[in-house]
Protein backbone atom coordinates (compact mmCIF):
# COMPACT_ATOMS: atom_id res chain seq x y z
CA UNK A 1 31.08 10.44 38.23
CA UNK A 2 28.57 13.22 39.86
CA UNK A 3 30.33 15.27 36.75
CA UNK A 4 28.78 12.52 34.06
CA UNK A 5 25.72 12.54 36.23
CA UNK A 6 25.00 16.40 36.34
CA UNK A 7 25.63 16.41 32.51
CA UNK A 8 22.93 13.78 31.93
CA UNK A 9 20.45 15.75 33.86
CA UNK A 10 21.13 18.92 31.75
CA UNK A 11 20.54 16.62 28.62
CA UNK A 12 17.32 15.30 30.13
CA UNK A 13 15.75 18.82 30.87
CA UNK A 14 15.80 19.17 26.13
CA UNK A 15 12.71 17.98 24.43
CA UNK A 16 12.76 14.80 22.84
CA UNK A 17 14.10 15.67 18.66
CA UNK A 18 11.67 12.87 17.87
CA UNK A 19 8.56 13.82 19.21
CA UNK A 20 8.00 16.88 16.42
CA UNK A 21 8.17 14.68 13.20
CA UNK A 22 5.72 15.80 11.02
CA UNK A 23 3.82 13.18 8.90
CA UNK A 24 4.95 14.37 5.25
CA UNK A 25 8.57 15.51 5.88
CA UNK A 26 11.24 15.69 3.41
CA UNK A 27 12.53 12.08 3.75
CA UNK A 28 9.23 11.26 2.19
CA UNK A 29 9.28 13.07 -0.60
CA UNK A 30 13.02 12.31 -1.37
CA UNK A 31 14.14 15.22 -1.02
CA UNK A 32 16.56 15.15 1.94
CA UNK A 33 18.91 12.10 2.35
CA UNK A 34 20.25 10.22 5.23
CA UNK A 35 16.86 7.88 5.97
CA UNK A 36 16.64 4.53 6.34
CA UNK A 37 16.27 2.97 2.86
CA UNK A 38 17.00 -0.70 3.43
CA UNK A 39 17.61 -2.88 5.93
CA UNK A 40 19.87 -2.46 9.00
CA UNK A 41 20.67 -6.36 9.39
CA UNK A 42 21.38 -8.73 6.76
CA UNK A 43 18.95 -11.23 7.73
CA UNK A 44 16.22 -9.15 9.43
CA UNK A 45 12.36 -10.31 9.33
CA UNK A 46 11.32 -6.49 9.98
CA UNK A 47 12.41 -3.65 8.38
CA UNK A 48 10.92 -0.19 8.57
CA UNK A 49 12.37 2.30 6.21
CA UNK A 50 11.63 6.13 6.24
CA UNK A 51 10.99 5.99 2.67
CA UNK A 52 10.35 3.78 -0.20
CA UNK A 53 11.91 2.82 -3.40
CA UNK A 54 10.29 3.90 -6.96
CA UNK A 55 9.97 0.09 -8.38
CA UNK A 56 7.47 -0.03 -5.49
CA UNK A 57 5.70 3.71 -6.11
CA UNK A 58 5.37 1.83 -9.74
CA UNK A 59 3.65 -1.35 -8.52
CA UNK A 60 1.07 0.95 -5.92
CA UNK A 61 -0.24 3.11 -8.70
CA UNK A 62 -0.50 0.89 -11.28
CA UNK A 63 -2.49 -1.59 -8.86
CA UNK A 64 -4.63 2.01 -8.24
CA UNK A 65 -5.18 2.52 -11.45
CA UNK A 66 -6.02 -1.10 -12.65
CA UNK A 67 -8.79 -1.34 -9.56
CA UNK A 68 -10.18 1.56 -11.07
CA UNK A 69 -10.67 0.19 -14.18
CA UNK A 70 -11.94 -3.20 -12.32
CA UNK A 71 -14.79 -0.98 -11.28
CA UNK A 72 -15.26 0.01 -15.04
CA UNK A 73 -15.21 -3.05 -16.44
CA UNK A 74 -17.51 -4.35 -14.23
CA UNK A 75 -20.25 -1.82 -13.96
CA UNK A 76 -20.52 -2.51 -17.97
CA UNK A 77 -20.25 -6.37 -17.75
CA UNK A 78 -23.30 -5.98 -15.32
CA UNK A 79 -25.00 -3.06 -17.54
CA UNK A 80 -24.92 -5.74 -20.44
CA UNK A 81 -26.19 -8.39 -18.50
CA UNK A 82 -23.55 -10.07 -16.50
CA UNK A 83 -23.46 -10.91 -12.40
CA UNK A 84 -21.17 -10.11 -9.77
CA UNK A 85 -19.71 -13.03 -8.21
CA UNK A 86 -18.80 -11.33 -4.89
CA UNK A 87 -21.64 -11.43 -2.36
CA UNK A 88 -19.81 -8.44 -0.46
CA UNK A 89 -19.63 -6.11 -3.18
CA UNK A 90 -23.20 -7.83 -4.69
CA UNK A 91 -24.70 -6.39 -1.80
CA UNK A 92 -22.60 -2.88 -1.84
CA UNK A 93 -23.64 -2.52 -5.90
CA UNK A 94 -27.55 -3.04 -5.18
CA UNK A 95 -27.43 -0.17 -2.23
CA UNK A 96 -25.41 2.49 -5.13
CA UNK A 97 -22.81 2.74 -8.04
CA UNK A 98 -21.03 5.69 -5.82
CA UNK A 99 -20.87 3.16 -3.00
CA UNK A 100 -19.86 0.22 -4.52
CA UNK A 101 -16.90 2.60 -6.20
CA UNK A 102 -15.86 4.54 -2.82
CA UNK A 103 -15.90 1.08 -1.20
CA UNK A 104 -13.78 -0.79 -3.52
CA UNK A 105 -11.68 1.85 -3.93
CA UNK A 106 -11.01 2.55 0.13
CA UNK A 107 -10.76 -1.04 0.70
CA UNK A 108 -7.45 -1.67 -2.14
CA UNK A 109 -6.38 1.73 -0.92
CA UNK A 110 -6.09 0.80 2.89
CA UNK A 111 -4.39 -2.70 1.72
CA UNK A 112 -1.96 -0.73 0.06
CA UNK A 113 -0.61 1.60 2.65
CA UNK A 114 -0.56 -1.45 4.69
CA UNK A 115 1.12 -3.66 2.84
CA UNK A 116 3.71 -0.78 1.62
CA UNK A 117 4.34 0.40 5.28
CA UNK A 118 5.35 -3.33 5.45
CA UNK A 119 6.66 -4.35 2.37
CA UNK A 120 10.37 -5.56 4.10
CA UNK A 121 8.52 -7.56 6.37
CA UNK A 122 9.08 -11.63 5.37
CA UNK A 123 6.22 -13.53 5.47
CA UNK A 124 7.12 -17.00 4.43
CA UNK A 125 10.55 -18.74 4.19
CA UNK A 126 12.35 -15.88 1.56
CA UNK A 127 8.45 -14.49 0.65
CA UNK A 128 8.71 -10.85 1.25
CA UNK A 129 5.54 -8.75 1.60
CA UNK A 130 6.54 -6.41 -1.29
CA UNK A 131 6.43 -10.22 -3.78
CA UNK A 132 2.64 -10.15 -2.73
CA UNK A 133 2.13 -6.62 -4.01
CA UNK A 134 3.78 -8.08 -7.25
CA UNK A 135 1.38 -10.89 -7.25
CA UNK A 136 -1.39 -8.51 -6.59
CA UNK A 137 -0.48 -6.59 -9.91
CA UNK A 138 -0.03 -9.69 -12.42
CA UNK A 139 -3.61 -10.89 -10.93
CA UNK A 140 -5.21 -7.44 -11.63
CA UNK A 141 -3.73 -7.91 -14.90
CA UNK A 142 -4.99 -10.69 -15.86
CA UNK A 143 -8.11 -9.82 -14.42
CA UNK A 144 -8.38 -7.00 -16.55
CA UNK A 145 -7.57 -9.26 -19.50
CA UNK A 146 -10.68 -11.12 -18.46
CA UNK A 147 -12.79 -8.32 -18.20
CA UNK A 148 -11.99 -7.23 -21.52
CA UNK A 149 -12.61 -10.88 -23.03
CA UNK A 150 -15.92 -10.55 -21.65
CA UNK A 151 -16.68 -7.30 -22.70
CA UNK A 152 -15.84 -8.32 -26.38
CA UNK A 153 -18.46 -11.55 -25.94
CA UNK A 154 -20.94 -9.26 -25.36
């Protein structure tokens, strides 16, 4: 027993492995295996993995890149004449164009990394987080289809 015990204390004297972790590290990038890629339990409401799959890298940039041409869009529906229906970014687009970009922008960039950090997490009954990021993308879509539908009225 004092054996065990005096062993313990020699293990508690090493720094913790986990405190050094840098924030881009090779489980990121995919480079290294052995992280957490699914789910450790089969019926788990939260799961954290070290890094995610590519289906989901997909869905993140392509909502990116659609909110980006949101912004497009609807600087020319206003330049020919249209209004903006949302009173937050109404009052963003009257202060500056660069703001009402960078704002837009920052704001579906921060609900991204959220929502991806938690994408595993269930929400409601078998709803996963990552099926709202999926519903996220088909409405951009068809936003985008809107805006364009406009544009050509114009």
């Amino acid at each position: 027993m004092a054996e065990q015990l005096a062993r313990n204390e020699g293990c508690r004297d090493r720094q913790d492995r986990r405190s050094d972790i840098p924030f881009f590290c090779p489980f990121h990038l995919g480079i290294k295996s052995g992280g957490r890629v699914g789910a450790r339990r089969l019926n788990s409401k939260w799961d954290y993995v070290d890094y995610y799959p590519n289906h989901l890298l997909f869905c993140i940039v392509a909502i990116l890149m659609l909110s980006v041409l949101d912004a497009y869009f609807t600087l020319n529906i206003l330049a020919r004449g249209g209004e903006e229906l949302n009173w937050f970014m109404l009052v963003v687009i009257e202060e500056s164009v660069e703001k009402f970009i960078s704002v837009k922008l920052a704001l579906t960039g921060l609900a991204l990394i959220f929502l991806t950090i938690h994408h595993n997490v269930q929400y409601l009954l078998r709803l996963r987080v990552r099926h709202i990021l999926y519903i996220v993308l088909v409405s951009y879509m068809v936003l985008i289809g809107y805006e364009i539908l406009l544009l050509s009225w114009f």
